[in-house]
Protein backbone atom coordinates (compact mmCIF):
# COMPACT_ATOMS: atom_id res chain seq x y z
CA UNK A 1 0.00 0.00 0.00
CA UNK A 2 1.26 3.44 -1.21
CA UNK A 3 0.91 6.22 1.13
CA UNK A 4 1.68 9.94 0.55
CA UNK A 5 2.00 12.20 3.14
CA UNK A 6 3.41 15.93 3.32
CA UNK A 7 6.39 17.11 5.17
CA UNK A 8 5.69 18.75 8.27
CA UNK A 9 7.81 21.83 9.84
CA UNK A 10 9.48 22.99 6.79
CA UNK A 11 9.32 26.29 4.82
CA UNK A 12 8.18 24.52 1.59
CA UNK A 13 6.67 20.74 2.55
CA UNK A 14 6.65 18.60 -0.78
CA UNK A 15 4.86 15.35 -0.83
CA UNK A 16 6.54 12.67 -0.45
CA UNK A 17 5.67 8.49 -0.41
CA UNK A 18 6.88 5.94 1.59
CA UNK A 19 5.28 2.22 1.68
CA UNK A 20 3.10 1.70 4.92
CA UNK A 21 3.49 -2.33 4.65
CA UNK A 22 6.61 -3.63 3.75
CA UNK A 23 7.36 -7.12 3.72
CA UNK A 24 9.13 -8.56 7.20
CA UNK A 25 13.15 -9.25 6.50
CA UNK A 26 14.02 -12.64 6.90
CA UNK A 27 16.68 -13.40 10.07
CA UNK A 28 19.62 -12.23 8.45
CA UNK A 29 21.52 -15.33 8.87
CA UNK A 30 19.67 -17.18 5.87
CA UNK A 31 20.46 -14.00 3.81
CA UNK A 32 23.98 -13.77 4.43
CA UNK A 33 25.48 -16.45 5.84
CA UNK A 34 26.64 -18.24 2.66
CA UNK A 35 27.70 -14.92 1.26
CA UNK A 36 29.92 -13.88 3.80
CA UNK A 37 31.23 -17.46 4.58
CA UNK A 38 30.39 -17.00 8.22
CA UNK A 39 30.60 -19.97 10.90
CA UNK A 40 28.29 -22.03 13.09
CA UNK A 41 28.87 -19.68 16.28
CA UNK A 42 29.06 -16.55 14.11
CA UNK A 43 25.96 -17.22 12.94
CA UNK A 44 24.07 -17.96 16.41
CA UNK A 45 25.69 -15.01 17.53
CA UNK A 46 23.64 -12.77 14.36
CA UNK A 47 20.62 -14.78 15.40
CA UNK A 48 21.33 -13.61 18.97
CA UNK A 49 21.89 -10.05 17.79
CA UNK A 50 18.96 -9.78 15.43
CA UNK A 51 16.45 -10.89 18.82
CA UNK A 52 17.67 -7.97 20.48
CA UNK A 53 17.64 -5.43 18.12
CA UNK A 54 14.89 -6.83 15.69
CA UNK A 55 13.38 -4.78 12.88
CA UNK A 56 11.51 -4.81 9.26
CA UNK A 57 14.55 -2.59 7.32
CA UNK A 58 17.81 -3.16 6.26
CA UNK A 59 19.32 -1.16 8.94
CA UNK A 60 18.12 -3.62 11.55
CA UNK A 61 20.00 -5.86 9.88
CA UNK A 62 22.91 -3.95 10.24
CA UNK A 63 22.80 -3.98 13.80
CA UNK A 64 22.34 -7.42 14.42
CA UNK A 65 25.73 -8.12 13.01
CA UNK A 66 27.20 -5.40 14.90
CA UNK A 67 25.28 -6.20 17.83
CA UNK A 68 26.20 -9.60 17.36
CA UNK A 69 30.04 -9.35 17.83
CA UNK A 70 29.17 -8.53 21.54
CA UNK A 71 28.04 -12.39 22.00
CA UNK A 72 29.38 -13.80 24.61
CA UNK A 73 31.86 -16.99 23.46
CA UNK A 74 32.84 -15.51 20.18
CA UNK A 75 36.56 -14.40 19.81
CA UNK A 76 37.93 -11.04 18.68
CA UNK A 77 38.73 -11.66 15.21
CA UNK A 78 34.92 -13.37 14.95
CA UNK A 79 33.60 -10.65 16.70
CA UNK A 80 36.01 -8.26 14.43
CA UNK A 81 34.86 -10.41 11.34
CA UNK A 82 30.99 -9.71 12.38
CA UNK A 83 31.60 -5.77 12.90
CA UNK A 84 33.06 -6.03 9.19
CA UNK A 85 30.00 -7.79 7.35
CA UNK A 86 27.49 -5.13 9.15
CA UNK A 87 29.70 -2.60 7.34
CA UNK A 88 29.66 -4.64 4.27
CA UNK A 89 25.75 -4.47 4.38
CA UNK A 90 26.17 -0.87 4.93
CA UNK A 91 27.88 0.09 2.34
CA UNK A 92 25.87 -2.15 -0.09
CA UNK A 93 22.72 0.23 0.83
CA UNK A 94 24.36 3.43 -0.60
């Protein structure tokens, strides 16, 4: 469903649209796990990440990876590895 709405609070407020039901994101470790080769205890520590910091846009994605480098058990270069593939997501959105 298509929605337009008008910007509020500026001097000249153009319409803009924006979709008001998007489809849910899958977890993002069935996305991206084969892409970015990651491991077994990487990816439980995404899954981890994404049920803290769950969401329907691309972004939330981006901070269950990063979020998901704090989980408890992984080591620093998984943990630096995971930090890495949220900016790799990141910079595939610009």
């Amino acid at each position: 469903m298509l929605v337009a709405a008008e910007r509020a609070g500026t001097k000249n407020p153009r319409p803009f649209c924006f979709f008001a039901f998007q489809p849910p994101l899958r977890p993002p470790p069935e996305n991206f796990t084969r892409q970015f080769q990651l491991g077994k205890l990487e990816e439980k520590a995404v899954s981890w990440g994404y049920a803290r910091e769950p969401g329907n846009n691309m972004f939330s994605v981006v901070n269950a990876y990063t979020r998901g480098a704090k989980f408890r058990g992984l080591s620093a270069e998984s943990g630096y590895r995971l930090q890495k593939v949220g900016g790799n997501i990141l910079a595939m959105l610009k």
